[in-house]
N, C-alpha and C. Protein backbone atom coordinates (compact mmCIF):
# COMPACT_ATOMS: atom_id res chain seq x y z
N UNK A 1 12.45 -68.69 -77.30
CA UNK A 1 13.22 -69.19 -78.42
C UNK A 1 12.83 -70.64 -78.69
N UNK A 2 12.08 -71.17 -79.66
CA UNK A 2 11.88 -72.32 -80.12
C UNK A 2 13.43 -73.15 -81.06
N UNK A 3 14.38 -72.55 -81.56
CA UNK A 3 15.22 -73.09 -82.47
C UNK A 3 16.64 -72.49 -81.51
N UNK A 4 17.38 -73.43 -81.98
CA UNK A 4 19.06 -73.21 -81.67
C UNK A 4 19.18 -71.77 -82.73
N UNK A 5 19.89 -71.33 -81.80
CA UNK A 5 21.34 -69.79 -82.80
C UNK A 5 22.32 -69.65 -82.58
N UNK A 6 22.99 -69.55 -83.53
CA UNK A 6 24.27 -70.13 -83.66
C UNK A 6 24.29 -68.67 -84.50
N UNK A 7 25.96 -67.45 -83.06
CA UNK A 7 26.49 -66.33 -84.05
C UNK A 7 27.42 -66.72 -83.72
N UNK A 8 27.70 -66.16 -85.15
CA UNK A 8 28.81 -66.62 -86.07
C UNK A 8 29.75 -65.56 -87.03
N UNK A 9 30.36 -65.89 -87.70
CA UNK A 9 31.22 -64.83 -88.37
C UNK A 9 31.79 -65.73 -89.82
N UNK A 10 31.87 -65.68 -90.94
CA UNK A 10 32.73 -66.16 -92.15
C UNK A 10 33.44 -66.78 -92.14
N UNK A 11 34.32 -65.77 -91.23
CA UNK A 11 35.73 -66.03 -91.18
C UNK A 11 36.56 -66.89 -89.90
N UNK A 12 35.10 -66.81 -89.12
CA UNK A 12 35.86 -67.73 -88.10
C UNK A 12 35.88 -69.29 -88.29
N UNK A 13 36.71 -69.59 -88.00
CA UNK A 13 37.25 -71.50 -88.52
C UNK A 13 36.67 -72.53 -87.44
N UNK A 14 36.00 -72.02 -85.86
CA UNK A 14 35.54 -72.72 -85.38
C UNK A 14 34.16 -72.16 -85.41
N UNK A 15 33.62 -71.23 -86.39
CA UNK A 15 31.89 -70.97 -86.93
C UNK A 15 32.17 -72.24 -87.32
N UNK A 16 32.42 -72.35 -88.99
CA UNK A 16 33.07 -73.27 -89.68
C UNK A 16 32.31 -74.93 -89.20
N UNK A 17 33.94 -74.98 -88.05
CA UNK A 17 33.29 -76.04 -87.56
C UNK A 17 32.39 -76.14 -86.81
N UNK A 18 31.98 -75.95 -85.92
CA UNK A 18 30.46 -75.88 -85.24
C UNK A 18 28.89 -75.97 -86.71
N UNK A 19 28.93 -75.22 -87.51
CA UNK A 19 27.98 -75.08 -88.51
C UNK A 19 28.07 -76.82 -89.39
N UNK A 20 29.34 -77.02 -89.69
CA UNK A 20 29.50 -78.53 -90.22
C UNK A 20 29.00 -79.96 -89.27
N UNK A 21 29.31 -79.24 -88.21
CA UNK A 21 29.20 -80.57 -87.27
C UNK A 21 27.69 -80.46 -87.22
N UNK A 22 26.68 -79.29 -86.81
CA UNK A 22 25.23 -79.17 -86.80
C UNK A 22 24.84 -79.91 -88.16
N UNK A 23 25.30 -79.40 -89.35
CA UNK A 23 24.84 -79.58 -90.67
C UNK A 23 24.71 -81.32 -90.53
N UNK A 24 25.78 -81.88 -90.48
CA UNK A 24 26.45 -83.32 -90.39
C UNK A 24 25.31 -83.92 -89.83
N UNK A 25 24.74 -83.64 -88.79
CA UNK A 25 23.60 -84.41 -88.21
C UNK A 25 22.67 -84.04 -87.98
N UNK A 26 21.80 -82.99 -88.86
CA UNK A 26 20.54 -82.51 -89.45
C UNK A 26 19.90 -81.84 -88.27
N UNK A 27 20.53 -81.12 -87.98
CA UNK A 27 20.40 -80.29 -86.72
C UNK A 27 20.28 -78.59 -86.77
N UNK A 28 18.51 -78.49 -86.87
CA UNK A 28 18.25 -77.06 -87.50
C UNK A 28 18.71 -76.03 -86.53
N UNK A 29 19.05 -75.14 -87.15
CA UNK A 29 19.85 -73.92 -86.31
C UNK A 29 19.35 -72.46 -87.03
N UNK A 30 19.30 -71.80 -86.63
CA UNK A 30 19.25 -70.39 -87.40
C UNK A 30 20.75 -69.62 -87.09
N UNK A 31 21.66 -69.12 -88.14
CA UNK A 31 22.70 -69.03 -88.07
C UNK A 31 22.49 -66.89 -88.27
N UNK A 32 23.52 -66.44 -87.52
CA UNK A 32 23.40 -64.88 -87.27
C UNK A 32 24.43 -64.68 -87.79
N UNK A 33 25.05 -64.14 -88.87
CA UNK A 33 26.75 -63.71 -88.91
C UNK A 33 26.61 -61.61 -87.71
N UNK A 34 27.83 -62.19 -87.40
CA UNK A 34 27.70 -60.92 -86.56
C UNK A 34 28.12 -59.70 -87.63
N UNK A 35 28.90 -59.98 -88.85
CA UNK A 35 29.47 -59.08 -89.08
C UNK A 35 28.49 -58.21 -90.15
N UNK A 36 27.03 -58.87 -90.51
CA UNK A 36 26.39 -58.59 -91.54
C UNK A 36 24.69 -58.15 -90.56
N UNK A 37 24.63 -58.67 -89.43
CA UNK A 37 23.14 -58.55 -88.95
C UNK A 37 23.70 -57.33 -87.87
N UNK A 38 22.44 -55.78 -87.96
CA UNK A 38 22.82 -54.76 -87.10
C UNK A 38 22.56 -55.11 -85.96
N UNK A 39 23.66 -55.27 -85.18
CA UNK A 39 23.38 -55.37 -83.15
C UNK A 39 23.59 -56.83 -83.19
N UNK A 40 23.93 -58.02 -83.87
CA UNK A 40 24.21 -58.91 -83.50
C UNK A 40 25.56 -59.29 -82.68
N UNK A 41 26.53 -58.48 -83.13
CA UNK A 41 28.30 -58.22 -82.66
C UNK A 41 27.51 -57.77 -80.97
N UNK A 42 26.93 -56.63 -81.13
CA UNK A 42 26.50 -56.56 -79.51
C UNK A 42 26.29 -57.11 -78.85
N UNK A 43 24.80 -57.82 -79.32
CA UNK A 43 24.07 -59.19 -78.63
C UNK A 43 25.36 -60.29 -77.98
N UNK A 44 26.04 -60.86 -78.92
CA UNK A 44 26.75 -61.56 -78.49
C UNK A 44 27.72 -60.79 -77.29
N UNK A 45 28.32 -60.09 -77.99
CA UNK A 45 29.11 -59.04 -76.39
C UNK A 45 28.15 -59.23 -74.78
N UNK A 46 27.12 -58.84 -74.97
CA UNK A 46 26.33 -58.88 -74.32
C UNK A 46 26.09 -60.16 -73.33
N UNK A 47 25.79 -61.46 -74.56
CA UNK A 47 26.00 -62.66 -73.70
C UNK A 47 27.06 -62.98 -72.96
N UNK A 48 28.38 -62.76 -73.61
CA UNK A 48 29.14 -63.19 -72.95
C UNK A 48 30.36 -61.76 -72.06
N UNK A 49 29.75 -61.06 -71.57
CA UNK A 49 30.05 -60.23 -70.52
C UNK A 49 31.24 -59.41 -71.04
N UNK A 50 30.61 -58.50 -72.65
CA UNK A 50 31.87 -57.97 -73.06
C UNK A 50 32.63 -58.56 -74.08
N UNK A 51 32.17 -59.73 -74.11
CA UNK A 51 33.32 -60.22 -75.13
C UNK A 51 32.65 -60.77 -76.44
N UNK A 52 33.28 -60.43 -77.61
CA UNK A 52 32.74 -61.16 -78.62
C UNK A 52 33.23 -62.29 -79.43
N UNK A 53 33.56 -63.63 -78.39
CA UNK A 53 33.33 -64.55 -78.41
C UNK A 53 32.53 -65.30 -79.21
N UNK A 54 32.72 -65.92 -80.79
CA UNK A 54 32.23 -66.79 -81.36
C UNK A 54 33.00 -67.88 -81.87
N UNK A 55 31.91 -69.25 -81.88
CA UNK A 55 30.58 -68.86 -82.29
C UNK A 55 30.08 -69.18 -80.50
N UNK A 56 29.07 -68.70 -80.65
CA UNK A 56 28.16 -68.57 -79.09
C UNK A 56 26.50 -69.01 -80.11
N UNK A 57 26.57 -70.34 -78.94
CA UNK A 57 25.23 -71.20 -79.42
C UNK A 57 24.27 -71.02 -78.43
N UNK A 58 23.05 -70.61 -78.68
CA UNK A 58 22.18 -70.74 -77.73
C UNK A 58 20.97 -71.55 -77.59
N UNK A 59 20.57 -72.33 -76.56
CA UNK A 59 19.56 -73.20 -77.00
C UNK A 59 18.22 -73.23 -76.23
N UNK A 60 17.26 -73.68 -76.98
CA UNK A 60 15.83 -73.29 -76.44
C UNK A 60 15.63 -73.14 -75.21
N UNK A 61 16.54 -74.53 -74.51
CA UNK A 61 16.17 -74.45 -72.82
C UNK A 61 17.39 -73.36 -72.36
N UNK A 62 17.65 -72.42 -72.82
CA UNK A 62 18.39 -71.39 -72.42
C UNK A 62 19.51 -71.63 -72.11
N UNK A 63 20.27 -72.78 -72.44
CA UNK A 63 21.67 -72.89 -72.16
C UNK A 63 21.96 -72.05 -73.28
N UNK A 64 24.03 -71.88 -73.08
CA UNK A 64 24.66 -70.97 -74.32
C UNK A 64 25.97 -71.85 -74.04
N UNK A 65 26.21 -72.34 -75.14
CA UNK A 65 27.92 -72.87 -75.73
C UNK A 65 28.60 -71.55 -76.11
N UNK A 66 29.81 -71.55 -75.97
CA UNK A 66 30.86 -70.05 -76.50
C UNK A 66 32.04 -71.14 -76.79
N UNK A 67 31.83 -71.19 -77.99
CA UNK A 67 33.78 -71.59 -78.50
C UNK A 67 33.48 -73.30 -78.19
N UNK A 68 32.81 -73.67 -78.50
CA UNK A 68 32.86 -75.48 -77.89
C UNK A 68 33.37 -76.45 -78.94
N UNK A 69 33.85 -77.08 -78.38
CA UNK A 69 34.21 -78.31 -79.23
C UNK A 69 33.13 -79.01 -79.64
N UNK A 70 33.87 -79.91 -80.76
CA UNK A 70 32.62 -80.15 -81.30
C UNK A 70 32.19 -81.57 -80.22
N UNK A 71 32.86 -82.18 -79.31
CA UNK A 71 32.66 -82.96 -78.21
C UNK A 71 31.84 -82.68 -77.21
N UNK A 72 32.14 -80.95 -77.01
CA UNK A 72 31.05 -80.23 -75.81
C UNK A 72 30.08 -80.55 -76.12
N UNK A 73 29.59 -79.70 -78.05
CA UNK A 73 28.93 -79.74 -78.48
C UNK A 73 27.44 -80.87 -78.37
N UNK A 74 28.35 -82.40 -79.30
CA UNK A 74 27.67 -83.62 -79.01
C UNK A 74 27.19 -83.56 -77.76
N UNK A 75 27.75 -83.12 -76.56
CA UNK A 75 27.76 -83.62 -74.91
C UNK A 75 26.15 -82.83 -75.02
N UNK A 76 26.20 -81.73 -75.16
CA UNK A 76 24.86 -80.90 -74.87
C UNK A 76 24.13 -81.16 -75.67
N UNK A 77 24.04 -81.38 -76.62
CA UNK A 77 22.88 -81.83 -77.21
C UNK A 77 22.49 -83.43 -77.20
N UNK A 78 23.27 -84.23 -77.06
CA UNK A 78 22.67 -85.40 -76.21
C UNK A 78 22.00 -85.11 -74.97
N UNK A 79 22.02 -84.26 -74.02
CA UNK A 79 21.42 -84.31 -72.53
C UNK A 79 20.19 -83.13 -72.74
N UNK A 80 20.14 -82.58 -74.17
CA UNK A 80 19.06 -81.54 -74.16
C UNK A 80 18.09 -82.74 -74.84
């Protein structure tokens, strides 16, 4: 994986925020809605052991955010 992914859903309010806060500081992402891409709702299940937990960020050096603030957020991508 060369780029951040970020799944996501419409309707969720912390997609929302997570996607604003990336946007805000020009921070390319490729964004998945689960409810529109086939097997993405899985994938994510998948990452997070069953659960479909978004948004769930994943990043090149293979870390994964699930549900982060947008503080986590800043935190990890300052130390990546």
């Amino acid at each position: 994986m060369k780029q951040m992914i970020l799944y996501g859903a419409s309707w969720c309010a912390d997609c929302r925020r997570s996607r604003n806060y990336l946007d805000s500081k020009n921070i390319s992402y490729e964004y998945i809605d689960i409810d529109s891409v086939p097997g993405a709702a899985d994938k994510v299940a998948e990452i997070n052991n069953g659960l479909k937990s978004i948004p769930t960020i994943l990043f090149p050096d293979g870390g994964v955010l699930v549900e982060p603030t947008n503080d986590e957020l800043a935190a990890y991508l300052a130390k990546a």
